[in-house]
C-alpha atoms as a PDB file:
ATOM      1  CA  UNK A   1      -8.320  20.898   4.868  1.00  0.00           C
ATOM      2  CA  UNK A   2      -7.682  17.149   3.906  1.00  0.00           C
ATOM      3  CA  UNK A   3      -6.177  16.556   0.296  1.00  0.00           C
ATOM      4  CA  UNK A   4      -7.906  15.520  -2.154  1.00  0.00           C
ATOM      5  CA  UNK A   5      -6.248  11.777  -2.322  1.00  0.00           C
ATOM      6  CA  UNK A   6      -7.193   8.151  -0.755  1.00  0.00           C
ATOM      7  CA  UNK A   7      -7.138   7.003   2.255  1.00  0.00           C
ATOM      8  CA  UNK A   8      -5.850   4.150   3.316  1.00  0.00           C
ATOM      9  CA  UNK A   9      -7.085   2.921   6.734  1.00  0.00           C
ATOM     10  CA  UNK A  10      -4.068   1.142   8.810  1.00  0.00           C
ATOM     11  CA  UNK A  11      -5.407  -0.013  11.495  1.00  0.00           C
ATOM     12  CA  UNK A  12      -5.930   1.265  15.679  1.00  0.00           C
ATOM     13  CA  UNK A  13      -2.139   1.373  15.724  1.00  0.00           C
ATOM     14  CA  UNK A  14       1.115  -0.536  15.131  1.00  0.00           C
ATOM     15  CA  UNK A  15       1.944  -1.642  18.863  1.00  0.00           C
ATOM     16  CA  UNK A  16      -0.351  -1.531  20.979  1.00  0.00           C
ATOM     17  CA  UNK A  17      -4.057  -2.191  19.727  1.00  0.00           C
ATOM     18  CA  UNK A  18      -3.284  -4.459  16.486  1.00  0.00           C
ATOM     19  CA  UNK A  19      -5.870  -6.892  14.618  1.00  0.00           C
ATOM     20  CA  UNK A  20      -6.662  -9.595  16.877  1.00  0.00           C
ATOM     21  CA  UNK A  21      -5.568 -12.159  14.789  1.00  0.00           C
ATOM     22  CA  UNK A  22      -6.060 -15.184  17.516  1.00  0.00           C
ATOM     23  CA  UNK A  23      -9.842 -14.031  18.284  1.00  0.00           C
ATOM     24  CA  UNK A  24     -11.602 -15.323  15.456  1.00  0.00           C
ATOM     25  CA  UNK A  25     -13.049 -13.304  12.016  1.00  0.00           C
ATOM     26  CA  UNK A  26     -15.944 -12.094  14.154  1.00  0.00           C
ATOM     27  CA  UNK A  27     -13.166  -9.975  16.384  1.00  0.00           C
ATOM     28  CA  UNK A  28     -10.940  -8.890  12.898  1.00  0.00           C
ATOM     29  CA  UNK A  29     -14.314  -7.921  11.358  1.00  0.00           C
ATOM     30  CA  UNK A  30     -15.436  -5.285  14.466  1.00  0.00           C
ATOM     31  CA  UNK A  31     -11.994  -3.865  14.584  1.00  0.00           C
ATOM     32  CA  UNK A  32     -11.979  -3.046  11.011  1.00  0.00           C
ATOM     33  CA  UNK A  33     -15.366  -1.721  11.155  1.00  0.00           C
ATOM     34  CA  UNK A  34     -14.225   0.246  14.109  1.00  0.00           C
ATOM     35  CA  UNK A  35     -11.101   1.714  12.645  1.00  0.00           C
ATOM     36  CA  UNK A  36     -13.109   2.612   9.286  1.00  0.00           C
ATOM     37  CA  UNK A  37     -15.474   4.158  11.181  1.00  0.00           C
ATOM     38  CA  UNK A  38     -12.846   6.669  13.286  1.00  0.00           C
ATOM     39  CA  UNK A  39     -11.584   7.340  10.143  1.00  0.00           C
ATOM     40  CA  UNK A  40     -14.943   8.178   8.488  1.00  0.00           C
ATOM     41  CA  UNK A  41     -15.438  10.288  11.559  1.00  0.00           C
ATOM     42  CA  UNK A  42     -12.484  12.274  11.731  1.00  0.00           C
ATOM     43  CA  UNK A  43     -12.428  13.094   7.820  1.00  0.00           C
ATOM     44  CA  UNK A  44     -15.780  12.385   6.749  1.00  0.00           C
ATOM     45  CA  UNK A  45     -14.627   9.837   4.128  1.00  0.00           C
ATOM     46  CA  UNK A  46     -14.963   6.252   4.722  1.00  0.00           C
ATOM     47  CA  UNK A  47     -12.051   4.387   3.440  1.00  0.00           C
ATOM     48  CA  UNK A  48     -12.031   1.523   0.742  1.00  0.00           C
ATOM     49  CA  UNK A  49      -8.785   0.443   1.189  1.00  0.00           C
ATOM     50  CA  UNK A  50      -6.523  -1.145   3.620  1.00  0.00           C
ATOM     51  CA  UNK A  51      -3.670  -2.122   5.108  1.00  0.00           C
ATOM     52  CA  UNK A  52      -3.206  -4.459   8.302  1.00  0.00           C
ATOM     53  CA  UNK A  53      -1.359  -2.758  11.479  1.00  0.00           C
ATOM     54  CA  UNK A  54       2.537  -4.126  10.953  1.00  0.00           C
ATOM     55  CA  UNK A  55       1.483  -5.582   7.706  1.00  0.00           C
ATOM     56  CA  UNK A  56      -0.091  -8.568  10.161  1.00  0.00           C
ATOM     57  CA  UNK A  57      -2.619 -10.400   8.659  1.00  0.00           C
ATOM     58  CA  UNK A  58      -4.200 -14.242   8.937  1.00  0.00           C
ATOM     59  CA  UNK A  59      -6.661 -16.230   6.867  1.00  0.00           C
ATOM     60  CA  UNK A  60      -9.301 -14.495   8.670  1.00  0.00           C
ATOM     61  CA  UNK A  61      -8.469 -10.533   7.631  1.00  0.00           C
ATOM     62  CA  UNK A  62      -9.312 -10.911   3.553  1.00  0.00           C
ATOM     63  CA  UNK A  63     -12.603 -12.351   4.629  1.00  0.00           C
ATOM     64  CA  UNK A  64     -13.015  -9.737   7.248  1.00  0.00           C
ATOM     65  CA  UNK A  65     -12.543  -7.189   4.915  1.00  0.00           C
ATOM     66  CA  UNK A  66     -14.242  -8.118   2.061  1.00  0.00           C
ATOM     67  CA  UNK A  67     -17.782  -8.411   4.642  1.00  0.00           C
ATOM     68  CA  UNK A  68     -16.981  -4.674   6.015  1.00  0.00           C
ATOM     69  CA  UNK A  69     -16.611  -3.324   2.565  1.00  0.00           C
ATOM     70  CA  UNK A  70     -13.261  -2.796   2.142  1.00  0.00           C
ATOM     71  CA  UNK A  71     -12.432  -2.999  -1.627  1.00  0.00           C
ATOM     72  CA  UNK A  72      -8.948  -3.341  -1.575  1.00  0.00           C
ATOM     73  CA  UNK A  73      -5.955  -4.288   0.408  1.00  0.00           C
ATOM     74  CA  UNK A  74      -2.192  -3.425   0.649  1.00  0.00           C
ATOM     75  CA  UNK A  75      -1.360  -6.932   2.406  1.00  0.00           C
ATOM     76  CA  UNK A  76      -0.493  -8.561  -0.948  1.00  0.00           C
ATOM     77  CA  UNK A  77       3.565  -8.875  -0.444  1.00  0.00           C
ATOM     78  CA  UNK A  78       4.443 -11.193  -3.192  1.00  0.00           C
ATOM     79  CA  UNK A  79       3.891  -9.883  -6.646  1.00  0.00           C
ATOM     80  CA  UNK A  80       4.244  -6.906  -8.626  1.00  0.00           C
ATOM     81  CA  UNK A  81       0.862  -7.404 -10.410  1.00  0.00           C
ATOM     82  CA  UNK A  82      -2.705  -6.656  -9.363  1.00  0.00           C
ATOM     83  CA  UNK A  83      -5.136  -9.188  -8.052  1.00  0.00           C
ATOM     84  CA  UNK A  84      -8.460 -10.161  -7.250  1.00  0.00           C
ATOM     85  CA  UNK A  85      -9.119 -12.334  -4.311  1.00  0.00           C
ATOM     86  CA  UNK A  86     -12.818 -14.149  -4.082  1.00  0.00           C
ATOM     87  CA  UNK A  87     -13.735 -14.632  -0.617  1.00  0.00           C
ATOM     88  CA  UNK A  88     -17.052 -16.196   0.520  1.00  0.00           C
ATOM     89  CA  UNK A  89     -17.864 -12.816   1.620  1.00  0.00           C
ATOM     90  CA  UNK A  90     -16.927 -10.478  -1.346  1.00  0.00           C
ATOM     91  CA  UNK A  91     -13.843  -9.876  -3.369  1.00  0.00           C
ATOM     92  CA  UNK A  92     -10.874  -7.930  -2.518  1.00  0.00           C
ATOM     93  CA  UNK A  93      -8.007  -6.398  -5.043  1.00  0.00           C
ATOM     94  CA  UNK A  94      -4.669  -7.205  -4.056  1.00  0.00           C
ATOM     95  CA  UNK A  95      -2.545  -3.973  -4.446  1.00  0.00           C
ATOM     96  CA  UNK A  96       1.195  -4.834  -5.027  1.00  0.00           C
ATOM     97  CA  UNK A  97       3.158  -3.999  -1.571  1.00  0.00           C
ATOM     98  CA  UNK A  98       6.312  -4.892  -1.365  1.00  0.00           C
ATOM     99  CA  UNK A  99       8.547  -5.215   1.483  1.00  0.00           C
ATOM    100  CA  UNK A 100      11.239  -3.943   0.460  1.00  0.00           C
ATOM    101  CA  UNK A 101       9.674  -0.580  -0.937  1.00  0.00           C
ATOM    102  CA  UNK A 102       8.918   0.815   2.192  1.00  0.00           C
ATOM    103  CA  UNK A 103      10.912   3.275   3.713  1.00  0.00           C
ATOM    104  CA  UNK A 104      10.342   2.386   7.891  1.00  0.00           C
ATOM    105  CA  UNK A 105      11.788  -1.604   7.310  1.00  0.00           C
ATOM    106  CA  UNK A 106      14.258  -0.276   4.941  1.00  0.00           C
ATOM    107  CA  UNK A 107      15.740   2.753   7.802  1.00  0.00           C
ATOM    108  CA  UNK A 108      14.570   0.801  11.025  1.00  0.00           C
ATOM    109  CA  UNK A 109      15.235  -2.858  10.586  1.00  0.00           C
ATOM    110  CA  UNK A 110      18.008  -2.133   7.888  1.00  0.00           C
ATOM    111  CA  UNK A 111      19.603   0.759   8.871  1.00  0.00           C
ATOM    112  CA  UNK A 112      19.424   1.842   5.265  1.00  0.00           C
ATOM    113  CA  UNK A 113      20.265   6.021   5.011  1.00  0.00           C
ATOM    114  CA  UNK A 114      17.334   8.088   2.900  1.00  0.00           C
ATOM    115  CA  UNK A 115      20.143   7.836   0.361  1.00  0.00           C
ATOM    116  CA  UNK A 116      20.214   3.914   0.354  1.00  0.00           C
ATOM    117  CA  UNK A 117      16.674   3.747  -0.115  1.00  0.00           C
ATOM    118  CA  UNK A 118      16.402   6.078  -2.649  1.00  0.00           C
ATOM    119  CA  UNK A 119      19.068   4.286  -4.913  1.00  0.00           C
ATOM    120  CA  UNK A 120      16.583   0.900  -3.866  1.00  0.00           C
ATOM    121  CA  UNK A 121      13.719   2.708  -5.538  1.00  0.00           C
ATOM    122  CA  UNK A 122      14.579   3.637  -8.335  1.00  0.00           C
ATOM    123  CA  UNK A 123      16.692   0.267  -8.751  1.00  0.00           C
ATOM    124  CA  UNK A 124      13.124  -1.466  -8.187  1.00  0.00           C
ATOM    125  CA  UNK A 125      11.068   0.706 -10.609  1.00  0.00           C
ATOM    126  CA  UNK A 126      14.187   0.616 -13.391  1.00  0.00           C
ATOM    127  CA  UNK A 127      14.337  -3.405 -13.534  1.00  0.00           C
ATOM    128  CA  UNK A 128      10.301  -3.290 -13.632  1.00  0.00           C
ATOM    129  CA  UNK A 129      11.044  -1.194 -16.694  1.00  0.00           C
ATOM    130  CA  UNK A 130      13.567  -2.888 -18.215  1.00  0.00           C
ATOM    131  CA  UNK A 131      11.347  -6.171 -17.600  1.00  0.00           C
ATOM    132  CA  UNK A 132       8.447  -4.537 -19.531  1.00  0.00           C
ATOM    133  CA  UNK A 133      10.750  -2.986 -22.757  1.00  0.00           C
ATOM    134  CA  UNK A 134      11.957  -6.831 -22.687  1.00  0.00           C
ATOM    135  CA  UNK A 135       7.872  -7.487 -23.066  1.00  0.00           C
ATOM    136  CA  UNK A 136       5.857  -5.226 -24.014  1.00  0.00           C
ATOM    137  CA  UNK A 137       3.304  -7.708 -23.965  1.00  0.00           C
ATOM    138  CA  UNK A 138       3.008  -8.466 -20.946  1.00  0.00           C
ATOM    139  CA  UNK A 139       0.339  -6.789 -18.233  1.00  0.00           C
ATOM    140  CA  UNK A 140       1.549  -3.627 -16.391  1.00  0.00           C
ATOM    141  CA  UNK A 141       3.142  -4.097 -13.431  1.00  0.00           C
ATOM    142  CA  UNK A 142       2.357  -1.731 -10.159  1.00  0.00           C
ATOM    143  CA  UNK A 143       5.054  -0.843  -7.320  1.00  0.00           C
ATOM    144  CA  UNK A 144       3.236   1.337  -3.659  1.00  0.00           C
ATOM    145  CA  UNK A 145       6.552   2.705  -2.591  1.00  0.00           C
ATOM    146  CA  UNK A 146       5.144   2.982   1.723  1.00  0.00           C
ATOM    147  CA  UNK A 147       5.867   6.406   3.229  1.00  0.00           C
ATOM    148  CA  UNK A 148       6.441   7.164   6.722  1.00  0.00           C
ATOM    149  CA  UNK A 149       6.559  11.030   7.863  1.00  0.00           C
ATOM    150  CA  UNK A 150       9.903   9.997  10.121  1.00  0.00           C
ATOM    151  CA  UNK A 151      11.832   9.270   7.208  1.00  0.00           C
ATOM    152  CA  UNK A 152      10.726  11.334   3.925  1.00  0.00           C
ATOM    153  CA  UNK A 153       9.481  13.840   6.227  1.00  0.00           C
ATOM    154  CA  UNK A 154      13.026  15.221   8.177  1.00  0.00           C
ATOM    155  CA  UNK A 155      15.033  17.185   5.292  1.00  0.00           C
ATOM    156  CA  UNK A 156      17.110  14.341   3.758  1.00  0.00           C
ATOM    157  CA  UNK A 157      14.580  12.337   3.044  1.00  0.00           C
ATOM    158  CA  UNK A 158      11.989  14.676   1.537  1.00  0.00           C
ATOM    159  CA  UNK A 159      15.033  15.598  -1.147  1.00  0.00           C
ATOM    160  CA  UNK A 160      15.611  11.788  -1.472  1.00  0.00           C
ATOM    161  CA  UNK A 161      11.763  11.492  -2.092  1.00  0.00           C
ATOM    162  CA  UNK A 162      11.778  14.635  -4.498  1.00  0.00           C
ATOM    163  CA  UNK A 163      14.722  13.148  -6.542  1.00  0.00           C
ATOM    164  CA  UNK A 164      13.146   9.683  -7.042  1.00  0.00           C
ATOM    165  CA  UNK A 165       9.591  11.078  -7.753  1.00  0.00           C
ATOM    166  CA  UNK A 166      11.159  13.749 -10.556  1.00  0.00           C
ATOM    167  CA  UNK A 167      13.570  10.839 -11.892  1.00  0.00           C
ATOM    168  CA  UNK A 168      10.426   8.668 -11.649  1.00  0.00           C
ATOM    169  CA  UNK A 169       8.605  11.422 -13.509  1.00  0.00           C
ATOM    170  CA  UNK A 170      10.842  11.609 -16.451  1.00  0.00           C
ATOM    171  CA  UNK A 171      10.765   7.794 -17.405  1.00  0.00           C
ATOM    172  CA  UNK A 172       8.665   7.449 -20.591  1.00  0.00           C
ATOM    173  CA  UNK A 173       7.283   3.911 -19.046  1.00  0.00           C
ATOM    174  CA  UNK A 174       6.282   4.674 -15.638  1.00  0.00           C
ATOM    175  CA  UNK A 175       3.041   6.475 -14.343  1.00  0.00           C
ATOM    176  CA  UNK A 176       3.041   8.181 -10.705  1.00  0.00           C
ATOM    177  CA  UNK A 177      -0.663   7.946  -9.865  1.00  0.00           C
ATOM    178  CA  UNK A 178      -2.812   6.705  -6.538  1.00  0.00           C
ATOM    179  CA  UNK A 179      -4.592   3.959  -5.808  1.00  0.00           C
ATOM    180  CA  UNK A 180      -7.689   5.214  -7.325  1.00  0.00           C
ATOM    181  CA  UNK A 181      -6.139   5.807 -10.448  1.00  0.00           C
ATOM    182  CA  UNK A 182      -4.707   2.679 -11.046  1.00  0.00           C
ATOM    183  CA  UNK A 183      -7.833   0.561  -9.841  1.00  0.00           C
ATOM    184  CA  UNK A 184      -9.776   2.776 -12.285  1.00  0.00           C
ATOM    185  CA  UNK A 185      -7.084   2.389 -15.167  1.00  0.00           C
ATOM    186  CA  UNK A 186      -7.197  -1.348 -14.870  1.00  0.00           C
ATOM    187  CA  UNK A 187     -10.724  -1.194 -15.170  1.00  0.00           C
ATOM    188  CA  UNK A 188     -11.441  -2.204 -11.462  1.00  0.00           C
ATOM    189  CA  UNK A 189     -13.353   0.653 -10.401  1.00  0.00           C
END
């Protein structure tokens, strides 16, 4: 049985089969169509959201995207606040994905322990809140914190997981929620 959460499609893989960037929006288009459709397939849920294989996207993938129906993407890596992007096929939202909160760069390419990137967490989320008591004016900010099963998943890094989500849990000014939450709380569903 399949929880009861959204999926997020990713792409064929991260090595070998990736968007083909260099073959045009016609190419991006059928392999996102493709991948949606395995995904559809295997779980009976088509996905609305997405994020490009490696985090590799062009000019091409929003407007790829946007014409296969996906309605929002994780390849916005620059900002901590939603977006909308208007392509001349459709719009996308532009879910907040930063770098440095995923777990696989942070243990791969950093050699960070589950420790490391647990104290990088919540050092992200507590500056976001110390930003907003600074402002409470200001729009809410959003943080996806990436996953990967070879990291949180061994023993260390579930507890480093379980820590940040329970300290996360008891901080008056944050809200754990998914995607489809937070697109419906900021009235975008």
């Amino acid at each position: 049985m399949l929880p009861n959460a959204p999926i997020v499609a990713h792409g064929m893989n991260n090595t070998t089969h990736m968007l083909p960037l260099r073959s045009g929006i016609a190419a991006q288009k059928a392999y996102i169509r493709r991948t949606l459709d395995l995904i559809a397939e295997a779980t009976g849920v088509k996905p609305t959201g997405w994020s490009s294989p490696s985090v590799y996207a062009n000019r091409d993938t929003m407007r790829a995207m946007a014409a296969e129906g996906v309605a929002y993407t994780l390849d916005q890596m620059d900002s901590d606040i939603i977006s909308r992007l208007k392509t001349p096929e459709g719009s996308l939202i532009l879910l907040p994905y930063p770098t440095v909160t995923v777990d696989m760069g942070q243990y791969l390419a950093r050699m960070k322990t589950t420790r490391e990137i647990e104290a990088l967490w919540l050092d992200y989320v507590s500056e976001l809140v110390i930003e907003a008591r600074a402002n409470p004016a200001r729009g809410a900010t959003t943080v996806v914190i990436g996953i990967h099963p070879f990291v949180v998943g061994t023993p260390d890094g579930a507890l480093a997981l379980r820590r940040v989500l329970l300290r996360l849990k008891s901080e008056d000014a944050v809200w754990l929620a998914d995607v489809d939450a937070i697109l419906q709380a900021a009235g975008l569903r």
